[in-house]
N, C-alpha and C. Protein backbone atom coordinates (compact mmCIF):
# COMPACT_ATOMS: atom_id res chain seq x y z
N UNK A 1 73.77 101.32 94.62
CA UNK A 1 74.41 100.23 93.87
C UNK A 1 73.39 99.50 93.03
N UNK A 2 74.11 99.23 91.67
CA UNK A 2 73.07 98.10 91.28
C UNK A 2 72.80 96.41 91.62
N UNK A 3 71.66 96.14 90.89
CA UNK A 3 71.52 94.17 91.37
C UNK A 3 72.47 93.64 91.30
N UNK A 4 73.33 93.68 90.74
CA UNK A 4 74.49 93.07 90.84
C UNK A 4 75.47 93.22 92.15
N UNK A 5 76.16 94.55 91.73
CA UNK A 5 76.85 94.80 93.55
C UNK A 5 75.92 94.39 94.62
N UNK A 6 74.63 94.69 94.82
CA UNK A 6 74.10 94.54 95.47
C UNK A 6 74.01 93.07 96.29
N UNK A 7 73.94 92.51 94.92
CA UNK A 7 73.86 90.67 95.37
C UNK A 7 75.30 90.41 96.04
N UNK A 8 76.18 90.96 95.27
CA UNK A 8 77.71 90.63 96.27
C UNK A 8 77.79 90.93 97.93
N UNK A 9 77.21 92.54 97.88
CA UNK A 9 77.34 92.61 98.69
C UNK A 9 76.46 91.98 100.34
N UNK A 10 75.33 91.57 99.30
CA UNK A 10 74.51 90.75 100.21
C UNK A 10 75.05 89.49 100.96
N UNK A 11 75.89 88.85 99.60
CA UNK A 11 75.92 87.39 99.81
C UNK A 11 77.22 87.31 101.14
N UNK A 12 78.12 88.33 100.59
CA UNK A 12 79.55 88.30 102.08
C UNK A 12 79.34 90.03 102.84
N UNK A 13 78.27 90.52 103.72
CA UNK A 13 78.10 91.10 103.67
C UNK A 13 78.53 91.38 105.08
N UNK A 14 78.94 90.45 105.77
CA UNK A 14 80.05 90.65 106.75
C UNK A 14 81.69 89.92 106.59
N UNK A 15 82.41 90.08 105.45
CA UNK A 15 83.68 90.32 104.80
C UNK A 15 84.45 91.32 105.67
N UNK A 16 85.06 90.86 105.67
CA UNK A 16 86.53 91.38 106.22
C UNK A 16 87.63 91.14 105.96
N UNK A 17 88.69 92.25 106.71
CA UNK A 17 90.03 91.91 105.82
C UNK A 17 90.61 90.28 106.53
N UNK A 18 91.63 89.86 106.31
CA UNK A 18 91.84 88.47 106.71
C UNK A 18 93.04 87.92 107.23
N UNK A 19 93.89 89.38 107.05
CA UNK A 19 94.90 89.66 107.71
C UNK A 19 95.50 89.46 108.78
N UNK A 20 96.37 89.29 109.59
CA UNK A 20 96.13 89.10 111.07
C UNK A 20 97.42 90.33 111.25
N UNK A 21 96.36 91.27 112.52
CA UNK A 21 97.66 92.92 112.85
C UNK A 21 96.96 93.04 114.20
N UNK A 22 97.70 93.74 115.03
CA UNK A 22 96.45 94.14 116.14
C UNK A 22 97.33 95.85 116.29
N UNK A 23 97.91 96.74 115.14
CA UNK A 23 97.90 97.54 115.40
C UNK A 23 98.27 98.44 113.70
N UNK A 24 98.43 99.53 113.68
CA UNK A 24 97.77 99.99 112.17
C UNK A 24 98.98 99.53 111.27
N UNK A 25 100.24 99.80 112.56
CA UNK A 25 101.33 99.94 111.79
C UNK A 25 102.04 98.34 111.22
N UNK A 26 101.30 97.40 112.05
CA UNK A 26 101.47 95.75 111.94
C UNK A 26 100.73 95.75 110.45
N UNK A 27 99.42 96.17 110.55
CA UNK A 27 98.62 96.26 109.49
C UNK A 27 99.67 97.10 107.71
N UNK A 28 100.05 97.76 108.32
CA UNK A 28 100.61 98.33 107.34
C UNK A 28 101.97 97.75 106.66
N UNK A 29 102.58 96.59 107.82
CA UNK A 29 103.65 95.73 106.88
C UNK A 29 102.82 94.57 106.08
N UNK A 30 101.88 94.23 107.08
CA UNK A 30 101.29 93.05 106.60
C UNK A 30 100.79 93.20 105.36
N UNK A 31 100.31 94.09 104.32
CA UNK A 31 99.39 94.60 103.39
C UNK A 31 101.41 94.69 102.26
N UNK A 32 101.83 95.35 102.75
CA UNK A 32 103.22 95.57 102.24
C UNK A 32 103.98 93.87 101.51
N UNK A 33 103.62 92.89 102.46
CA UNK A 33 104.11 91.42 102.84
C UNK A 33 102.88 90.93 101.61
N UNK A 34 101.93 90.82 101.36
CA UNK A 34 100.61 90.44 101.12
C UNK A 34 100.81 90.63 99.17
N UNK A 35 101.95 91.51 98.74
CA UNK A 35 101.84 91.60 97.34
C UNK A 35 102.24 90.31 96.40
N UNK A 36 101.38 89.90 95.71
CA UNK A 36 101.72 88.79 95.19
C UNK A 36 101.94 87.46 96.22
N UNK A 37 101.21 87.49 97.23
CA UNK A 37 101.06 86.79 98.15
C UNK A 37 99.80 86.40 98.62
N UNK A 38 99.43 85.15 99.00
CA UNK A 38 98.26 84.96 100.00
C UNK A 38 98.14 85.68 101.12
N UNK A 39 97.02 85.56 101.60
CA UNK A 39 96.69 86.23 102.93
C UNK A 39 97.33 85.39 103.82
N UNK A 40 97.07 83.99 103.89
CA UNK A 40 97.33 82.60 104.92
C UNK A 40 98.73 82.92 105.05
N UNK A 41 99.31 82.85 103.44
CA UNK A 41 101.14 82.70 103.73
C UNK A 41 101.62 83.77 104.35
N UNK A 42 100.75 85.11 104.39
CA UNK A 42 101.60 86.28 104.82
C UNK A 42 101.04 85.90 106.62
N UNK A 43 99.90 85.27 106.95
CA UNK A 43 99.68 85.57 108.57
C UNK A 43 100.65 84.69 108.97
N UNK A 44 101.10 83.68 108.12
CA UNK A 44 102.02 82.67 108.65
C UNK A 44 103.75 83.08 109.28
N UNK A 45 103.75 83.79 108.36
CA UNK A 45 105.40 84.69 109.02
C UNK A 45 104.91 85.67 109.34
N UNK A 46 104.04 86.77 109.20
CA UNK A 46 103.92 87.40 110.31
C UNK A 46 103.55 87.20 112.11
N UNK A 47 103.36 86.18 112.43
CA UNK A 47 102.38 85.74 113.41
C UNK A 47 104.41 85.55 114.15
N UNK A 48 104.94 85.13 113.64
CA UNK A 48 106.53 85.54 114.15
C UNK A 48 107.11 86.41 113.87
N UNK A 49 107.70 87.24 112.69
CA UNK A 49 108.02 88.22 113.02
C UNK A 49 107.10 89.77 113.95
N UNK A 50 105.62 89.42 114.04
CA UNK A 50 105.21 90.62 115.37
C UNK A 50 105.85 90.10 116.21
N UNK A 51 105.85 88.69 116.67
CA UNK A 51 106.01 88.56 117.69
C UNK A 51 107.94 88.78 118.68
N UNK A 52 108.37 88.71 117.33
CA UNK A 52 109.93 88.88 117.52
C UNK A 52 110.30 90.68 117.38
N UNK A 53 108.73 91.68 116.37
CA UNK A 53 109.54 93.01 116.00
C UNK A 53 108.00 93.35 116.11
N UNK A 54 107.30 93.65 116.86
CA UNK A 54 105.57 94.28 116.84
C UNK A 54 105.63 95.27 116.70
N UNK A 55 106.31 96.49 116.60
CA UNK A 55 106.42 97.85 116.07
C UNK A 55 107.27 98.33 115.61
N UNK A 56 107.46 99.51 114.76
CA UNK A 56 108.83 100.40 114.28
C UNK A 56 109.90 100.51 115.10
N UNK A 57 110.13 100.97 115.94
CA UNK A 57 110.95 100.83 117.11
C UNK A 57 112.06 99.76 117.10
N UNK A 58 111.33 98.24 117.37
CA UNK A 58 112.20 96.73 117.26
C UNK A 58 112.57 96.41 115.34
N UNK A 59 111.35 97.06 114.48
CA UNK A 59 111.96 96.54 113.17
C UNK A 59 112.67 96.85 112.92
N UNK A 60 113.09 98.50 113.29
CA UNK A 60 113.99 99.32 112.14
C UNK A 60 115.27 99.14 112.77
N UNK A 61 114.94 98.43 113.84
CA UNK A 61 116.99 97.70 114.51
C UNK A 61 117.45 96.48 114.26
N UNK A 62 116.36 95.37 113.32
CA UNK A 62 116.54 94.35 113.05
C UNK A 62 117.39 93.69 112.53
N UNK A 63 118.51 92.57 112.58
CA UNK A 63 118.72 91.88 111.11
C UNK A 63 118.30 91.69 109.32
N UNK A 64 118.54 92.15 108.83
CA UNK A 64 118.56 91.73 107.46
C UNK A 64 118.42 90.76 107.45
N UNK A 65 119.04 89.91 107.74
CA UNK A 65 119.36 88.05 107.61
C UNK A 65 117.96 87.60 108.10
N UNK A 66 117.84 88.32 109.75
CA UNK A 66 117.23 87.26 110.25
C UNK A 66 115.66 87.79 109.70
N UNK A 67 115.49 88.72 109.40
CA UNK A 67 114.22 89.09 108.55
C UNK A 67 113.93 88.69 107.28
N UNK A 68 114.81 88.49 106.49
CA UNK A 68 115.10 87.64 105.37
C UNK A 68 114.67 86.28 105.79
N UNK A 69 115.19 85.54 106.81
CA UNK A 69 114.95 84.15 107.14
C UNK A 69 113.44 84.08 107.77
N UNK A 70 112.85 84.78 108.60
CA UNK A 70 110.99 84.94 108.62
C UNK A 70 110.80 84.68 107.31
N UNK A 71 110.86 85.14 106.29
CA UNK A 71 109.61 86.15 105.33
C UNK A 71 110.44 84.92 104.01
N UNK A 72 111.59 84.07 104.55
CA UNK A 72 111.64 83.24 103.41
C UNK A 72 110.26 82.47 102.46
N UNK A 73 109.60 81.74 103.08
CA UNK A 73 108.32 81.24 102.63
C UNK A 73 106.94 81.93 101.27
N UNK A 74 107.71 83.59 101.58
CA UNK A 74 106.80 84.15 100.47
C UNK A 74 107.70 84.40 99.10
N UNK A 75 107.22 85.11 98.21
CA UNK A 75 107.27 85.70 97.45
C UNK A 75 108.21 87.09 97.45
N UNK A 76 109.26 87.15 96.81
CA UNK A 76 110.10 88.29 96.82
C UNK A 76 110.56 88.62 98.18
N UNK A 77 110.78 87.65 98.85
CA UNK A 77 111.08 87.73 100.73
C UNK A 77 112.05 89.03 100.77
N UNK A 78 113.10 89.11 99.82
CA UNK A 78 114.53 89.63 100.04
C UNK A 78 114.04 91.38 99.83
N UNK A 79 113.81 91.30 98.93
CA UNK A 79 113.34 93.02 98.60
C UNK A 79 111.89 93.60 99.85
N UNK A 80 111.13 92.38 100.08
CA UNK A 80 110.36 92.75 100.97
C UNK A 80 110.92 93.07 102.73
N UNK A 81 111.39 92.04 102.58
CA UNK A 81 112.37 92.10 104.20
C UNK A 81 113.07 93.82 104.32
N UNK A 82 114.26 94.40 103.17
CA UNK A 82 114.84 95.46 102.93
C UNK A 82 113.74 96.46 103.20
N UNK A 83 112.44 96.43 102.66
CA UNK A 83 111.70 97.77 102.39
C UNK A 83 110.90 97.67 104.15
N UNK A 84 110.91 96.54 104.43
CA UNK A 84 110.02 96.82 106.03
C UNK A 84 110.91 96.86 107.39
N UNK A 85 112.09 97.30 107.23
CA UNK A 85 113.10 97.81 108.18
C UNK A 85 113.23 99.02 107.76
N UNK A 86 112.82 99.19 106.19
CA UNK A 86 113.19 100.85 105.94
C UNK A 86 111.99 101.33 106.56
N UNK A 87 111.31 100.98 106.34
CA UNK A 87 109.59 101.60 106.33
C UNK A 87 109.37 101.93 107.90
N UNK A 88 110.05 101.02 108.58
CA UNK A 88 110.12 100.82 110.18
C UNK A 88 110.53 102.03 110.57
N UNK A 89 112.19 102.09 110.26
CA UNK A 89 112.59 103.47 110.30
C UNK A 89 112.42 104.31 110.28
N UNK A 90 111.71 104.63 109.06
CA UNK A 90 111.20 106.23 108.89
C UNK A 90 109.81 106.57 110.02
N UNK A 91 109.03 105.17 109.78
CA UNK A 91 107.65 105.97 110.93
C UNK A 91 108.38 105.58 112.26
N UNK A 92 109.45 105.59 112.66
CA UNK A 92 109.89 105.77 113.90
C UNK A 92 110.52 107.05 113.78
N UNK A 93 111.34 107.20 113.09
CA UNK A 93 112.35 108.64 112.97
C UNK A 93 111.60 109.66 112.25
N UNK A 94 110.47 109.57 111.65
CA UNK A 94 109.99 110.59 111.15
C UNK A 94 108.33 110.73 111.64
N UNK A 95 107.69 109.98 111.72
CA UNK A 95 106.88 110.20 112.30
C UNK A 95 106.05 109.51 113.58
N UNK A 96 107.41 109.79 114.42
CA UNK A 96 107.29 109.18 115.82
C UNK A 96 106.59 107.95 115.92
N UNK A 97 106.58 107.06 115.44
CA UNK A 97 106.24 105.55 115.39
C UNK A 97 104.53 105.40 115.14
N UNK A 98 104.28 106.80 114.33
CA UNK A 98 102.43 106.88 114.26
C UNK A 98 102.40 106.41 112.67
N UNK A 99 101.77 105.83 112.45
CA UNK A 99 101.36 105.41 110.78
C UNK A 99 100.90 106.60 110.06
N UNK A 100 101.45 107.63 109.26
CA UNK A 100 100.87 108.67 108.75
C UNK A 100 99.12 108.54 107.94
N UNK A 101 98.23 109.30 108.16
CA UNK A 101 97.01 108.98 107.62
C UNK A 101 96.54 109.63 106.12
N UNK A 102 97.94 110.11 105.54
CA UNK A 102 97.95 111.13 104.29
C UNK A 102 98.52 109.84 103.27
N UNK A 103 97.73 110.22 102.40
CA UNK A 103 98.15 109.42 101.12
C UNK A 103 99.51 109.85 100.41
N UNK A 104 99.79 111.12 100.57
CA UNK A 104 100.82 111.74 100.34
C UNK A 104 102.63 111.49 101.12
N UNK A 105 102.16 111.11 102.27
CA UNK A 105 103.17 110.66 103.29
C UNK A 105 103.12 109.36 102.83
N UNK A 106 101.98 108.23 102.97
CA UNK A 106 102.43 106.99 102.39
C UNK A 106 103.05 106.53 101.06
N UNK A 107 102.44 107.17 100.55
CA UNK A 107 103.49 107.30 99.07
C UNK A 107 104.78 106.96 98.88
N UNK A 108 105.17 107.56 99.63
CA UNK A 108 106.82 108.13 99.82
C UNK A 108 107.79 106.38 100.59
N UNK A 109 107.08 105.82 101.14
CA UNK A 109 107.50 104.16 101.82
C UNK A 109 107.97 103.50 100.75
N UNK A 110 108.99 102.96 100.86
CA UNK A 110 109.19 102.13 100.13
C UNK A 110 108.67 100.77 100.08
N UNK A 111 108.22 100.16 99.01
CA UNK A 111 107.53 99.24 98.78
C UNK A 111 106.14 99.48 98.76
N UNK A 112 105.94 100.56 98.65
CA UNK A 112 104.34 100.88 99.24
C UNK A 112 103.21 101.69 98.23
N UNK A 113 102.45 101.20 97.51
CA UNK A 113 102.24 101.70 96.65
C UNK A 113 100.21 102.10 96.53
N UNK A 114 99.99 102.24 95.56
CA UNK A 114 98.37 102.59 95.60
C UNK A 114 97.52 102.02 96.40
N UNK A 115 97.35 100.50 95.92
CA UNK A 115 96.78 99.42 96.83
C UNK A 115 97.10 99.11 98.36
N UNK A 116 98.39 99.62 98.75
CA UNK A 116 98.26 99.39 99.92
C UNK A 116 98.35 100.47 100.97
N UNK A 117 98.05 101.78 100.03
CA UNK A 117 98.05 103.32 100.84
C UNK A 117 96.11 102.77 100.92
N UNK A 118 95.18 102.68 100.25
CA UNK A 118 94.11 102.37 99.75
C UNK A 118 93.67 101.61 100.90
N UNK A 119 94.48 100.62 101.00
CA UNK A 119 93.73 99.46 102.32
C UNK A 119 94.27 100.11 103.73
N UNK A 120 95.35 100.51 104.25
CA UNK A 120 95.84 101.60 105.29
C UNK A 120 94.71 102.11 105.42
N UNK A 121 94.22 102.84 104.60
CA UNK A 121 93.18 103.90 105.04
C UNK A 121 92.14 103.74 105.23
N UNK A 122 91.77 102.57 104.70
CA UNK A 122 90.35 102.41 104.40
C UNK A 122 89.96 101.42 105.84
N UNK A 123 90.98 100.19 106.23
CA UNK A 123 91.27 99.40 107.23
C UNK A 123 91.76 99.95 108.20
N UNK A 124 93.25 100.50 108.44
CA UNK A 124 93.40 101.03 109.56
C UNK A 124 93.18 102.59 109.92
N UNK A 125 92.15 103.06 109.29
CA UNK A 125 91.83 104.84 109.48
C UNK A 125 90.45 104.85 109.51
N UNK A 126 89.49 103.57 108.56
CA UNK A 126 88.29 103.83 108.50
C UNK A 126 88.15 105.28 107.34
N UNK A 127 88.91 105.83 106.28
CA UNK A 127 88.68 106.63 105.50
C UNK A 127 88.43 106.40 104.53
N UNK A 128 87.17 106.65 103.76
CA UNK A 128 86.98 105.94 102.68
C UNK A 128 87.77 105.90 101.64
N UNK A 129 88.10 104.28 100.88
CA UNK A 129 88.85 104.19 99.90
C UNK A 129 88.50 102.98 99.38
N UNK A 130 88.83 102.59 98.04
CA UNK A 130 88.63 101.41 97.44
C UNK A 130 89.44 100.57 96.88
N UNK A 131 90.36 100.02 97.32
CA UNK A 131 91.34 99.48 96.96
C UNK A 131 91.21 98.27 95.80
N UNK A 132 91.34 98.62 94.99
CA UNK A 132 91.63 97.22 93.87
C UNK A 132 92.90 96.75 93.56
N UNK A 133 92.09 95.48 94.47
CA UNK A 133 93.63 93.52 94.05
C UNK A 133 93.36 93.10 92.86
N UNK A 134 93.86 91.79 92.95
CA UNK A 134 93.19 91.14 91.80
C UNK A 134 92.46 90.17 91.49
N UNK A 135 91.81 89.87 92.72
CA UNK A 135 90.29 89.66 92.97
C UNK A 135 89.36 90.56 92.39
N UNK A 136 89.31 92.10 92.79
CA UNK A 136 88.28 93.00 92.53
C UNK A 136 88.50 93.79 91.02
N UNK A 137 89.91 93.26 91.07
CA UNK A 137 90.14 93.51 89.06
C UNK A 137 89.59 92.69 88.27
N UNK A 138 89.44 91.44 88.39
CA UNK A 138 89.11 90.26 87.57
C UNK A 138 87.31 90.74 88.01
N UNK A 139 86.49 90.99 89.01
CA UNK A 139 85.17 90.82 88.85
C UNK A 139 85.34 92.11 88.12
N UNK A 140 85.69 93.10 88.44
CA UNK A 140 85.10 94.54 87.57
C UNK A 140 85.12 94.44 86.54
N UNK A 141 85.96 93.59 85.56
CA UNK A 141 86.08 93.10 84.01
C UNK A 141 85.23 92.18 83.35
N UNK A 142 84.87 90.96 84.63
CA UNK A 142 84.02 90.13 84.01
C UNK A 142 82.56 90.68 84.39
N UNK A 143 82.03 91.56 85.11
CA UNK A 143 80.57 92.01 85.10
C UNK A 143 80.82 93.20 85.04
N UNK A 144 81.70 93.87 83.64
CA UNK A 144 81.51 94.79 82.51
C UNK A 144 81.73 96.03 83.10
N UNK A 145 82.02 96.70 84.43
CA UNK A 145 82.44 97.70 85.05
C UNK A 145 83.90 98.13 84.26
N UNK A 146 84.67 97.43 84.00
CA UNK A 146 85.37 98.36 83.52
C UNK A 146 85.60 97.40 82.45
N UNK A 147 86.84 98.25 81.54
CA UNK A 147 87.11 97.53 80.30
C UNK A 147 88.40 96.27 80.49
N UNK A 148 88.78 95.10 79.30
CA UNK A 148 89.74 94.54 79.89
C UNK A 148 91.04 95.11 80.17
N UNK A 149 91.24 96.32 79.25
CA UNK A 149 92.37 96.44 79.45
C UNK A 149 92.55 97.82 80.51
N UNK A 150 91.35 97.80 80.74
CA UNK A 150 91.98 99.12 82.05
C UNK A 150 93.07 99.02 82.95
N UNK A 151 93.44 99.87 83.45
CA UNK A 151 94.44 99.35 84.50
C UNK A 151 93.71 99.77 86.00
N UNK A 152 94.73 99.15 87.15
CA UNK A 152 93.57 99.13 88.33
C UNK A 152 93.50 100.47 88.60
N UNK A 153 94.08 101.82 88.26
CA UNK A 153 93.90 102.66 88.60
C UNK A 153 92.10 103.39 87.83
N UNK A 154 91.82 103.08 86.71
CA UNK A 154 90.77 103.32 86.01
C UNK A 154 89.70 102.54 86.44
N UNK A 155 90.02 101.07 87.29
CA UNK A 155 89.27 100.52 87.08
C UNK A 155 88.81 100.93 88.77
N UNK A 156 89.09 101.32 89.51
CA UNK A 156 89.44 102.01 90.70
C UNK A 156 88.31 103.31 90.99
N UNK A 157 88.61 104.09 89.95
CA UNK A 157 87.86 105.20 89.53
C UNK A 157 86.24 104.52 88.99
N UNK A 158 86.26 103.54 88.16
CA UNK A 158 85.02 103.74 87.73
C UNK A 158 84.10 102.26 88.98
N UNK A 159 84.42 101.79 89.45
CA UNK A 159 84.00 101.08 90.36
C UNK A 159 83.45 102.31 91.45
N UNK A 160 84.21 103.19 92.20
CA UNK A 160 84.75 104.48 92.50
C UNK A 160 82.40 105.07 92.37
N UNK A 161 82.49 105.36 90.79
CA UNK A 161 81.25 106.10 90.35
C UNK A 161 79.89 105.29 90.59
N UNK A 162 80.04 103.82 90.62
CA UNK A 162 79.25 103.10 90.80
C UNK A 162 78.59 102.57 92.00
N UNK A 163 79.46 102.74 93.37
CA UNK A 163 79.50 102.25 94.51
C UNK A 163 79.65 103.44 95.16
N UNK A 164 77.92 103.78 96.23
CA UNK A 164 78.07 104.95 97.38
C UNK A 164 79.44 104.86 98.49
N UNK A 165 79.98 106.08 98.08
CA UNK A 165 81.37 106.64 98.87
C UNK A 165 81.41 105.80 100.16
N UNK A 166 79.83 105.55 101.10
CA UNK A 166 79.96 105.04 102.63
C UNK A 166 79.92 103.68 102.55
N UNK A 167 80.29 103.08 101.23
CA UNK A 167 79.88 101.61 101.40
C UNK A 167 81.04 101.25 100.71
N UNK A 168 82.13 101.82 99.86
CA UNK A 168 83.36 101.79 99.77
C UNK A 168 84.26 100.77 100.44
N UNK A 169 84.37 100.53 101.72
CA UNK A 169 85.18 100.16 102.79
C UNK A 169 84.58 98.25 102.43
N UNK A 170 83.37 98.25 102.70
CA UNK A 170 82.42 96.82 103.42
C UNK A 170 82.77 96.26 101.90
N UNK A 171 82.32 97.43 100.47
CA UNK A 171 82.51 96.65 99.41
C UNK A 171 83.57 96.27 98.85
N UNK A 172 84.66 96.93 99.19
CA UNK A 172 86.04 96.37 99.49
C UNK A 172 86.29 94.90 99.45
N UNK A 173 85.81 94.51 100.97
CA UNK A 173 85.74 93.40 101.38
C UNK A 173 84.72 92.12 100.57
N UNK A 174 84.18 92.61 100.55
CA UNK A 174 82.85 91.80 99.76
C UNK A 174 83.17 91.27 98.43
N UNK A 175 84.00 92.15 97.70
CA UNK A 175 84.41 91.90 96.28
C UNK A 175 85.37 91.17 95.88
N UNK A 176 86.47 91.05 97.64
CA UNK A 176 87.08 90.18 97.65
C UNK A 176 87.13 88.80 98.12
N UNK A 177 85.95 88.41 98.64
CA UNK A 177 85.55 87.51 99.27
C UNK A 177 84.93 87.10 98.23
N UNK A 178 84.19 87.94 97.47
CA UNK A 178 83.27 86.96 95.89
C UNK A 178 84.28 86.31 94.80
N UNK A 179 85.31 87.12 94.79
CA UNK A 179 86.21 86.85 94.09
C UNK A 179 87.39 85.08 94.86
N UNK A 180 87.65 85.79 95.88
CA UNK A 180 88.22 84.55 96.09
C UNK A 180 87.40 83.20 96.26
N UNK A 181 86.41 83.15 96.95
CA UNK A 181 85.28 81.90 96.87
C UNK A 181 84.09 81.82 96.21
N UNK A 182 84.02 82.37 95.11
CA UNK A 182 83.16 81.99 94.61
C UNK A 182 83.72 82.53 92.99
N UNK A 183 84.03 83.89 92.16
CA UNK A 183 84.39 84.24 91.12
C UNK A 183 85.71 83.74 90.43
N UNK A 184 86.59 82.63 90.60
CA UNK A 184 87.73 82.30 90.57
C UNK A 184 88.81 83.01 90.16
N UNK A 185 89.53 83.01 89.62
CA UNK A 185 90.39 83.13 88.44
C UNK A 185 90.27 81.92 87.77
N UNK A 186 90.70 80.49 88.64
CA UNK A 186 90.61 79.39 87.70
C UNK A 186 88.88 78.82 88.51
N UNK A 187 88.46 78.01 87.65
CA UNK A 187 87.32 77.14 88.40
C UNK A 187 86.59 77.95 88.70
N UNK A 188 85.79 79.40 88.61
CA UNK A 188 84.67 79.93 88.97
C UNK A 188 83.52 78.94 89.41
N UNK A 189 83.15 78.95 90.63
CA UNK A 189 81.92 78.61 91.15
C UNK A 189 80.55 79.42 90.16
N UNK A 190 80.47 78.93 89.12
CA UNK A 190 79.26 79.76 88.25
C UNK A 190 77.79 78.86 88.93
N UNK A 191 78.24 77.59 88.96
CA UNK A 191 77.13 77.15 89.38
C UNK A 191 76.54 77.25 90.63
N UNK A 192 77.02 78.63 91.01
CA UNK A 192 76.59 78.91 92.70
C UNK A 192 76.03 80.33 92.58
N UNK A 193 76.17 80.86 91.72
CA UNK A 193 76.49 82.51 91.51
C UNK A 193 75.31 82.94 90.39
N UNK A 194 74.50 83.84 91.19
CA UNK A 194 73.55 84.04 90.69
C UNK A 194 73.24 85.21 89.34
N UNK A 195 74.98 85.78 89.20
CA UNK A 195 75.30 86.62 88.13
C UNK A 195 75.72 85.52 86.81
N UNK A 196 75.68 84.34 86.81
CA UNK A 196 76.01 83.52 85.90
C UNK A 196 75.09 84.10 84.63
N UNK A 197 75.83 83.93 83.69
CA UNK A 197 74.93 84.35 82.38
C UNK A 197 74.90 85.68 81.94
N UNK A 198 75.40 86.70 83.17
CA UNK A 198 75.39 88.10 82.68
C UNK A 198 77.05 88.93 82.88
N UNK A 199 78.07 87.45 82.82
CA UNK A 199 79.17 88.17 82.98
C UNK A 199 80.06 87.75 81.46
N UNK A 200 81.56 87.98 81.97
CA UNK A 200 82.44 88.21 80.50
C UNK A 200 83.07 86.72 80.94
N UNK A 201 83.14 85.51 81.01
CA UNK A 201 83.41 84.52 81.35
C UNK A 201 84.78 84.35 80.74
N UNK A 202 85.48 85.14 79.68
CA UNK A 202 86.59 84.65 78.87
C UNK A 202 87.78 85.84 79.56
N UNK A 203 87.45 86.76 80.78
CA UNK A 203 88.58 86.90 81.33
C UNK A 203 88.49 86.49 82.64
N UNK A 204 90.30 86.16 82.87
CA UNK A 204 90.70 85.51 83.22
C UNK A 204 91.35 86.08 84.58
């Protein structure tokens, strides 16, 4: 890596995800729950619905309503609630209540898309992957890794060429931790950040 990653990864260099799951497949709604969402707001209704549906098994027999009424507090509750009784379902009826570890099988979930096949694997498999939010979109643009208008899949790839395959996972974490406390979106902490002066300050 260069001085730059390097310094990120120095500065949160025990980062982690922030999630709260204590099993892959908890992990795997929670990340599902998490789109266009905080981390805080999603541990906040999840921390009741595990406790009311902790695996495929209890989700995929659930209420609509009353899953709808958990997950009111976020963002798109209604379409999210629908896709994690489906999602329940299938890794109960199809793959015996195990979280599939193929990118190819996750795919196929509804609601479930690059970023959160990406963190599955990388979080609950330990297989390397690099998932870009939009935390780790906004730094890859403003310290010139990728272009503005890439999309996260490019920007994915060329982060991807820059960062050794075994450090993938930690820098994950790290990029999102620089990003949320210290790289802003609004209010960047520049006066803390020792990349000040060598980034693109006008995106946003």
């Amino acid at each position: 890596m260069d001085s730059k990653l390097l310094y990120i990864h120095n500065l949160f260099s025990d980062a982690k995800c922030e999630l709260d799951y204590k099993t892959t497949f908890q992990l795997l709604i929670a990340v599902v729950l998490s789109a266009q969402t905080t981390d805080k707001s999603v541990n906040k209704v999840t921390a009741v619905l595990f406790n009311k549906y902790p695996d495929a098994n209890t989700l995929k027999d659930a209420n609509l309503k009353d899953v709808e009424d958990i997950l009111k507090s976020i963002g798109m509750y209604k379409v999210k609630a629908k896709n994690i009784i489906e999602i329940a379902r299938i890794i109960s009826d199809k793959y015996h209540n195990e979280v599939p570890n193929s990118y190819d099988d996750l795919i196929t979930l509804p609601g479930v898309g690059n970023k959160t096949i990406n963190v599955v694997l990388a979080e609950g498999f330990k297989i390397p992957a690099l998932p870009v939010d939009t935390h780790i979109n906004r730094i890859a643009k403003r310290l010139k890794y990728a272009n503005i208008d890439d999309d996260v899949l490019v920007v994915e790839e060329k982060l991807k060429k820059v960062i050794e395959k075994e450090k993938w996972i930690q820098m994950h974490h790290s990029l999102i931790f620089f990003g949320r406390y210290i790289c802003k979106a609004k209010n960047p902490l520049c006066d803390k950040c020792k990349l000040n002066g060598s980034c693109n300050k006008e995106y946003k």
